[in-house]
C-alpha atoms as a PDB file:
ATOM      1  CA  UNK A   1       5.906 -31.636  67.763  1.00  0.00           C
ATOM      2  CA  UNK A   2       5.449 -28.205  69.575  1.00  0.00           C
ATOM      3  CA  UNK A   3       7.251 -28.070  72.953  1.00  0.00           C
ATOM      4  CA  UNK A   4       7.131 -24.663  75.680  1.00  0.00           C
ATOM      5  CA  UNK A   5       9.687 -23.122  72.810  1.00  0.00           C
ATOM      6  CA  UNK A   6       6.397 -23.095  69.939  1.00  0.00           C
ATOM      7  CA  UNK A   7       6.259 -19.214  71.454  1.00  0.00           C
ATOM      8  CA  UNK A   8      10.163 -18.123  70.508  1.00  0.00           C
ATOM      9  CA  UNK A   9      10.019 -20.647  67.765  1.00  0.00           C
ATOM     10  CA  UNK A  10       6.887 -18.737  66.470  1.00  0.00           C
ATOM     11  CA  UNK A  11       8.548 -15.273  67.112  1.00  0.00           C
ATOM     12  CA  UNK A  12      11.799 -16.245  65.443  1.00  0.00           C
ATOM     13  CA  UNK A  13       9.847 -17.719  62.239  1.00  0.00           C
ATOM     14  CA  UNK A  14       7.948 -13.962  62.215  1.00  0.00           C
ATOM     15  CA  UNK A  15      11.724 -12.382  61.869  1.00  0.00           C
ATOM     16  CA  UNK A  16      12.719 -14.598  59.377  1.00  0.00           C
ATOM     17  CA  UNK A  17       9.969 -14.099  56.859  1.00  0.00           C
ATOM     18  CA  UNK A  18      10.003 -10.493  57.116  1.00  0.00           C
ATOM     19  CA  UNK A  19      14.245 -10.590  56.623  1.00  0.00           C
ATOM     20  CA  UNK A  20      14.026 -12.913  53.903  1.00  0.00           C
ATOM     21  CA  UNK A  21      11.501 -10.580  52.454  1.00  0.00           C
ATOM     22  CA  UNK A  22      13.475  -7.299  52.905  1.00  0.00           C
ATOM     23  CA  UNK A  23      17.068  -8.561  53.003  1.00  0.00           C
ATOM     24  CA  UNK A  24      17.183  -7.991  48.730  1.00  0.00           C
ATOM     25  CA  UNK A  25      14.744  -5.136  48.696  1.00  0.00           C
ATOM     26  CA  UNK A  26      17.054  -1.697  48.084  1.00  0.00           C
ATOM     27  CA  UNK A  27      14.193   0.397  49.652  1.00  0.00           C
ATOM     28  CA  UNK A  28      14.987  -1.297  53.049  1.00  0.00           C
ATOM     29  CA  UNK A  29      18.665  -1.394  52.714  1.00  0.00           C
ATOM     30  CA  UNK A  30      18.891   1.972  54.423  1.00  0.00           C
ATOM     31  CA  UNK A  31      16.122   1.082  56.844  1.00  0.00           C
ATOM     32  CA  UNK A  32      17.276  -2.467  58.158  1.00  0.00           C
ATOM     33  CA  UNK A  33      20.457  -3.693  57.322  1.00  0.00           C
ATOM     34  CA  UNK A  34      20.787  -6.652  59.022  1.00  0.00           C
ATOM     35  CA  UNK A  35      18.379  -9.759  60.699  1.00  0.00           C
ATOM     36  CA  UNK A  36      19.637  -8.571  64.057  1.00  0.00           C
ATOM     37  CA  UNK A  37      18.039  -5.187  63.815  1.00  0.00           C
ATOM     38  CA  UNK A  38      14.177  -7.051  63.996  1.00  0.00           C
ATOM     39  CA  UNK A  39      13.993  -7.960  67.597  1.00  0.00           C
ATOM     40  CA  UNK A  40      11.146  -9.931  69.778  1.00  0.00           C
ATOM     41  CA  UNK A  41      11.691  -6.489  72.392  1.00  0.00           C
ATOM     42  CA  UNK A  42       9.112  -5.175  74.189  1.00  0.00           C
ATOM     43  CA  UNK A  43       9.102  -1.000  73.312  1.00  0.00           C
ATOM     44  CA  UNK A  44      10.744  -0.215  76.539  1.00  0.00           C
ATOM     45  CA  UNK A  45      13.568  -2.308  75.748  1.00  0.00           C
ATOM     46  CA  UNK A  46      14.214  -1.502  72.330  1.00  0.00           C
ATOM     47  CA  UNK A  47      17.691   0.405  71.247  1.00  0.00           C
ATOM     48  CA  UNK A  48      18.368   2.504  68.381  1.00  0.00           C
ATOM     49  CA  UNK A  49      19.940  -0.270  66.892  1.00  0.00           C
ATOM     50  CA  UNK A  50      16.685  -2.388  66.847  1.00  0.00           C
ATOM     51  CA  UNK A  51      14.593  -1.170  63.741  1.00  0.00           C
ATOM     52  CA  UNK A  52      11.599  -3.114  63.991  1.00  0.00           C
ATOM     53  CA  UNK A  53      10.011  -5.256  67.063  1.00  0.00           C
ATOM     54  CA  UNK A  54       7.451  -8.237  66.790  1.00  0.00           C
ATOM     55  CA  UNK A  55       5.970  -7.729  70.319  1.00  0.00           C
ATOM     56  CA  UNK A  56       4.188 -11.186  71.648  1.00  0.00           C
ATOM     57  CA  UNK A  57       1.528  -8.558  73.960  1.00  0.00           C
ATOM     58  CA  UNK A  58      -1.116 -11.231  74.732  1.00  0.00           C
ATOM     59  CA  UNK A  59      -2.410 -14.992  74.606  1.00  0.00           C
ATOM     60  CA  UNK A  60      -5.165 -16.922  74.836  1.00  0.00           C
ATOM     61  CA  UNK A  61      -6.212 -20.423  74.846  1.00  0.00           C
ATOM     62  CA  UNK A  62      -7.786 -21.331  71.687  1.00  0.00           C
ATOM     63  CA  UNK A  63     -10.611 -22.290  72.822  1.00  0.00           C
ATOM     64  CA  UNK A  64     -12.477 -23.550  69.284  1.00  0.00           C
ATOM     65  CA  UNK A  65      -9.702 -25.982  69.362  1.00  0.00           C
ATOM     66  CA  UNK A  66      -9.295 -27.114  72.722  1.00  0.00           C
ATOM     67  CA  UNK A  67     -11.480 -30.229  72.041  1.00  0.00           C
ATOM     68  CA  UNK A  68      -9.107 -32.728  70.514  1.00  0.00           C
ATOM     69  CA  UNK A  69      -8.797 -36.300  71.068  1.00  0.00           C
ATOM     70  CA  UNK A  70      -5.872 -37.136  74.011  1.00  0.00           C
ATOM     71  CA  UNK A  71      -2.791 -38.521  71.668  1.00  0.00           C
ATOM     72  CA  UNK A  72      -1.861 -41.761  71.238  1.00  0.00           C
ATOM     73  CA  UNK A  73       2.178 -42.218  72.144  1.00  0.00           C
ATOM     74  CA  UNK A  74       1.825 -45.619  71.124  1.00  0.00           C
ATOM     75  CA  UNK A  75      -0.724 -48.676  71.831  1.00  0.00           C
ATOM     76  CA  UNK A  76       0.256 -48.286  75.818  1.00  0.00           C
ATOM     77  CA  UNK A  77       0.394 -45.050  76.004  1.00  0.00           C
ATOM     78  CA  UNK A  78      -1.603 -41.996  75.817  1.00  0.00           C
ATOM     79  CA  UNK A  79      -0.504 -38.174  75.986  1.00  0.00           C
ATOM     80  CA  UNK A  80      -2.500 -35.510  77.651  1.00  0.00           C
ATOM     81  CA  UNK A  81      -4.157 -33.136  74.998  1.00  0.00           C
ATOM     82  CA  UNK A  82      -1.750 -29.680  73.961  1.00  0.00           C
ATOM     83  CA  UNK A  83      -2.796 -26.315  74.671  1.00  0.00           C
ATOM     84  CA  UNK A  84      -4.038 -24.538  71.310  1.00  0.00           C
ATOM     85  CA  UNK A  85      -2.771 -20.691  71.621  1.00  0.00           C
ATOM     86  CA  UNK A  86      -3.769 -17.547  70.101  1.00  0.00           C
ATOM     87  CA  UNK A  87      -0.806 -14.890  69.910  1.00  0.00           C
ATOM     88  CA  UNK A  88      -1.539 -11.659  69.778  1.00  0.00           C
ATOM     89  CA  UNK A  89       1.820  -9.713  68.174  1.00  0.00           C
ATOM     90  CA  UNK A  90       2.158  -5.210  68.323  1.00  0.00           C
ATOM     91  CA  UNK A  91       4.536  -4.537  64.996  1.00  0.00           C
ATOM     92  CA  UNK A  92       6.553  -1.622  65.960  1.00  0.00           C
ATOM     93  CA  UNK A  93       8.933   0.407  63.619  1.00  0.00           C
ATOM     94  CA  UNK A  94      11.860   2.194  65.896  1.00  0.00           C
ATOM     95  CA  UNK A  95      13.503   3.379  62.986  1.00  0.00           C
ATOM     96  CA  UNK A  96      13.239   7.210  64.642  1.00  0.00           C
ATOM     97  CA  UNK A  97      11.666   8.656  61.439  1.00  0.00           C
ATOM     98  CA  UNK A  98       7.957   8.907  60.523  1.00  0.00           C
ATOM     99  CA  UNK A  99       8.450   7.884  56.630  1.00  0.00           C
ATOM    100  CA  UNK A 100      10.125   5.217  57.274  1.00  0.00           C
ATOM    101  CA  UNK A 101       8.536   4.064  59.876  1.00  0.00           C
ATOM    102  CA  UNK A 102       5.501   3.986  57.865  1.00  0.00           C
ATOM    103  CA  UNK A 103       7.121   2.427  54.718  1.00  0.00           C
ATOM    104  CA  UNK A 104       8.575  -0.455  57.319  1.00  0.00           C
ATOM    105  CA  UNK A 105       4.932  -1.177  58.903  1.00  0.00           C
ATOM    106  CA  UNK A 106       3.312  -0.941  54.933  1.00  0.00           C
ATOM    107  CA  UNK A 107       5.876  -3.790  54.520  1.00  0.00           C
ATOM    108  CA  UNK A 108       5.410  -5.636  56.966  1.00  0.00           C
ATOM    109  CA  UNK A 109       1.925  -5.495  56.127  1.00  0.00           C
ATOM    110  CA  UNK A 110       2.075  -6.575  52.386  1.00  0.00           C
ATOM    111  CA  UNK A 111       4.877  -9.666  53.450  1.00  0.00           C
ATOM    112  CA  UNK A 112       2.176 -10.883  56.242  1.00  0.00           C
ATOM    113  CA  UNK A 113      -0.412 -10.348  53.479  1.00  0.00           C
ATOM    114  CA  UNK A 114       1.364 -12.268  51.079  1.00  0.00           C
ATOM    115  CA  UNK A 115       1.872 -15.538  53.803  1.00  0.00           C
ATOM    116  CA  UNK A 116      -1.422 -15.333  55.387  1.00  0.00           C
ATOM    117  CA  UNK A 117      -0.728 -19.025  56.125  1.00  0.00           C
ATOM    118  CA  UNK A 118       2.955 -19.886  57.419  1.00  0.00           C
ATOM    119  CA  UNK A 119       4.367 -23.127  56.084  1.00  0.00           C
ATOM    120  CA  UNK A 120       8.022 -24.443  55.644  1.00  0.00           C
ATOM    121  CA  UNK A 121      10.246 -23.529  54.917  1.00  0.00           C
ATOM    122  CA  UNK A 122       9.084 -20.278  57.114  1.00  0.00           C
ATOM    123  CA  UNK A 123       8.440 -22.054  60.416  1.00  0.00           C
ATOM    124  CA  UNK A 124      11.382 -22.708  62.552  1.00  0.00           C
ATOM    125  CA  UNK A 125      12.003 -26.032  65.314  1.00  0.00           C
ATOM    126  CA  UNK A 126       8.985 -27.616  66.037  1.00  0.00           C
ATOM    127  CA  UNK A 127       6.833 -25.878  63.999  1.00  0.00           C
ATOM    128  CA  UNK A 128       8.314 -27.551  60.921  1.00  0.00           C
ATOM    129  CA  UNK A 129       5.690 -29.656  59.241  1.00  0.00           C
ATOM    130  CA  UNK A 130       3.006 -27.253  60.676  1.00  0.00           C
ATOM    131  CA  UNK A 131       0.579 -24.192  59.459  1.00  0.00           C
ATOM    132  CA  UNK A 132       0.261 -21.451  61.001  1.00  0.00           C
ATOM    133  CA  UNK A 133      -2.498 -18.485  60.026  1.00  0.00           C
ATOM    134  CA  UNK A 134      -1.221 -14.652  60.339  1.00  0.00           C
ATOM    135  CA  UNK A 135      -4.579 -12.522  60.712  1.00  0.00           C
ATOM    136  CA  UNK A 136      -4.633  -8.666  60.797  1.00  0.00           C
ATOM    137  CA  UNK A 137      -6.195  -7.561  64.078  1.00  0.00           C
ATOM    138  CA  UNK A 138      -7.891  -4.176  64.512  1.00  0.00           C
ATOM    139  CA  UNK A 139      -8.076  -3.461  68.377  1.00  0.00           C
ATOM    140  CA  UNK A 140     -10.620  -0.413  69.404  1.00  0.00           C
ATOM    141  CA  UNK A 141      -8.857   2.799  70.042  1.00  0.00           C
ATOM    142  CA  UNK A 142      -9.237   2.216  73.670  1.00  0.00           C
ATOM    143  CA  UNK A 143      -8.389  -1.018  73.531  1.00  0.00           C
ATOM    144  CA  UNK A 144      -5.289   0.182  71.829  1.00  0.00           C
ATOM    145  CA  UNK A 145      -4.340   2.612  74.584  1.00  0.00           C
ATOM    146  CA  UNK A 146      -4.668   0.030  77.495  1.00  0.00           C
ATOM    147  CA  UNK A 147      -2.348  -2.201  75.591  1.00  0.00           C
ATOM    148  CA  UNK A 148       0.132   0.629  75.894  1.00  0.00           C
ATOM    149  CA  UNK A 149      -0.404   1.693  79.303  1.00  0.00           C
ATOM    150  CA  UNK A 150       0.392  -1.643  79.915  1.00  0.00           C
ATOM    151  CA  UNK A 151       3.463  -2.906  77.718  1.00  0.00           C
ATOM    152  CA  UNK A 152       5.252   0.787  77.780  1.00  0.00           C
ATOM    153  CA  UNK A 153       6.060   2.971  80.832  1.00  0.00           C
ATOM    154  CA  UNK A 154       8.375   4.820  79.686  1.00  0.00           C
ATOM    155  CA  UNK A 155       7.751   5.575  75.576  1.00  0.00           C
ATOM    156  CA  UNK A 156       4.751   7.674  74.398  1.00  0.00           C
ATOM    157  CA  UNK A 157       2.574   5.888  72.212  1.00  0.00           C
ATOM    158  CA  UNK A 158       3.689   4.905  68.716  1.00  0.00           C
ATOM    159  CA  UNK A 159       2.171   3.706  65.385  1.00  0.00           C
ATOM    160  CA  UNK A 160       1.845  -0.029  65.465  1.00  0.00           C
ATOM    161  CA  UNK A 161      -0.168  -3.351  63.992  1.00  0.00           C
ATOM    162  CA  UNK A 162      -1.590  -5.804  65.151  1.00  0.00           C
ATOM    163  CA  UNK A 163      -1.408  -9.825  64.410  1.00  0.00           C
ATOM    164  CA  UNK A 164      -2.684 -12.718  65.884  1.00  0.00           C
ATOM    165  CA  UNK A 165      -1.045 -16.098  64.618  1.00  0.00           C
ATOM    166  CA  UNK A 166      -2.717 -19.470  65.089  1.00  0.00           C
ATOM    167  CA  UNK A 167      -3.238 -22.120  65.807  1.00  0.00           C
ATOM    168  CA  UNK A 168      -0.074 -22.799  68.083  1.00  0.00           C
ATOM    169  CA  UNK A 169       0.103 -25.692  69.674  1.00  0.00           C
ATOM    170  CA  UNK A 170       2.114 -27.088  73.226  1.00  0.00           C
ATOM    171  CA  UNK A 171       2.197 -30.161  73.182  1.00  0.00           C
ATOM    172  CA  UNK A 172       1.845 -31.984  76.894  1.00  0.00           C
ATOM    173  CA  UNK A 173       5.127 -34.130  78.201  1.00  0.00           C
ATOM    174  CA  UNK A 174       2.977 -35.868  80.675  1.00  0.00           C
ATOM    175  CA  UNK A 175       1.956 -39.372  79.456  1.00  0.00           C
ATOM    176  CA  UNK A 176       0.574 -42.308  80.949  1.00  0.00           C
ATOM    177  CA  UNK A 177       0.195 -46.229  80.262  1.00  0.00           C
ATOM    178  CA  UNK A 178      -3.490 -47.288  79.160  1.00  0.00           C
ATOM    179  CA  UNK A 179      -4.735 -50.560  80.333  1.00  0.00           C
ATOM    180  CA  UNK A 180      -6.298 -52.581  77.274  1.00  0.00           C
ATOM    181  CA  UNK A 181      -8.885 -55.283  77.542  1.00  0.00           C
ATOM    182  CA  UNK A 182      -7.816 -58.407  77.427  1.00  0.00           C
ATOM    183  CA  UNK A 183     -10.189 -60.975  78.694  1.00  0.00           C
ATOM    184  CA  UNK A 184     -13.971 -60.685  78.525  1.00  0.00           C
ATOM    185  CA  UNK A 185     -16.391 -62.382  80.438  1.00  0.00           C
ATOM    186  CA  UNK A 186     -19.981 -62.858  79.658  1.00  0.00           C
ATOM    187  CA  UNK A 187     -22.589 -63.662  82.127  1.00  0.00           C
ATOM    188  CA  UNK A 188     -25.731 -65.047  80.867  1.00  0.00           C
ATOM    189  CA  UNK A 189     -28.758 -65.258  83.263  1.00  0.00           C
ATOM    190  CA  UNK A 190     -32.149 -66.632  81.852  1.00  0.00           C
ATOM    191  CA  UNK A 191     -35.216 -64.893  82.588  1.00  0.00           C
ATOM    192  CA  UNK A 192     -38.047 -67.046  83.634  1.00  0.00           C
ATOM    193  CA  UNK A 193     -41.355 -66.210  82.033  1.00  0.00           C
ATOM    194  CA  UNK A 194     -44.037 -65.274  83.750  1.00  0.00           C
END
């Protein structure tokens, strides 16, 4: 079950793939050297240790998913439906160095590629048991420079890509005790005819 952490839980599952793709790969050794060096940082907050950031820039409620049946707890209780999320992820290399910046986002590519649908052992928490569906997005160039007026002050632009991963699910903690029938009375009235 997907509690508020399904968002770091789906962030930190991201970080793993990509290390456990990379970790062996002797191209990358002199890019990445270690899982710490793939961050969840905004571009702002990145350091020239951090190599690579998985930037959660945007959700949405699913809404193609939003009508599912309220859950059953157990036969006296009933949980309110989850939220279904879209997350919308900007990929950024900060490795300082245009090659390999490009060789790092070609990777990233090809792994994400490769696991176009997430399943253990690649999903972390409460997203174990799950599926979740990594899809290339291709914002609009201007769509593309309001997303980084907005989520950088203080970098110029950089060369990015774009994910969104779904369905993610928050499950609701708010329950409540259904009242089942248990007597039925019938009330029979007989119709004169006319």
């Amino acid at each position: 079950m997907s509690d508020y952490s399904a968002l770091l839980e789906v962030g930190r599952s991201l970080m793993g793939l990509i290390w456990s793709e990379i970790r062996d790969d002797a191209v990358f050794h002199s890019i990445i050297t270690s899982e710490n060096q793939i961050t969840l940082s905004s571009p702002d907050d990145l350091t020239e240790e951090q190599k690579l950031s998985l930037f959660l820039y945007y959700i949405v409620e699913d809404s193609f998913k939003r009508n599912l049946e309220v859950g059953l707890v157990d036969s006296d209780n009933r949980r309110n439906q989850p939220i279904p999320l879209r997350l919308f992820y900007m990929i950024i290399p900060n490795t300082k160095d245009g090659e390999k910046d490009q060789l790092l986002l070609g990777k990233v590519v090809e792994i994400f590629n490769d696991h176009r649908i997430l399943r253990d052992p690649n999903l972390n928490g409460g997203l174990a048991g799950g599926m979740l569906k990594l899809i290339f997005h291709t914002p609009t160039p201007d769509d593309i420079n309001r997303i980084w007026s907005v989520v950088s002050r203080n970098k110029p632009y950089v060369l990015a890509v774009y994910y969104q991963v779904f369905p993610v699910r928050i499950e609701s903690e708010k329950s409540e005790e259904i009242k089942r029938v248990s007597d039925v009375e019938y009330v029979y009235e007989r119709l004169d005819e006319a």
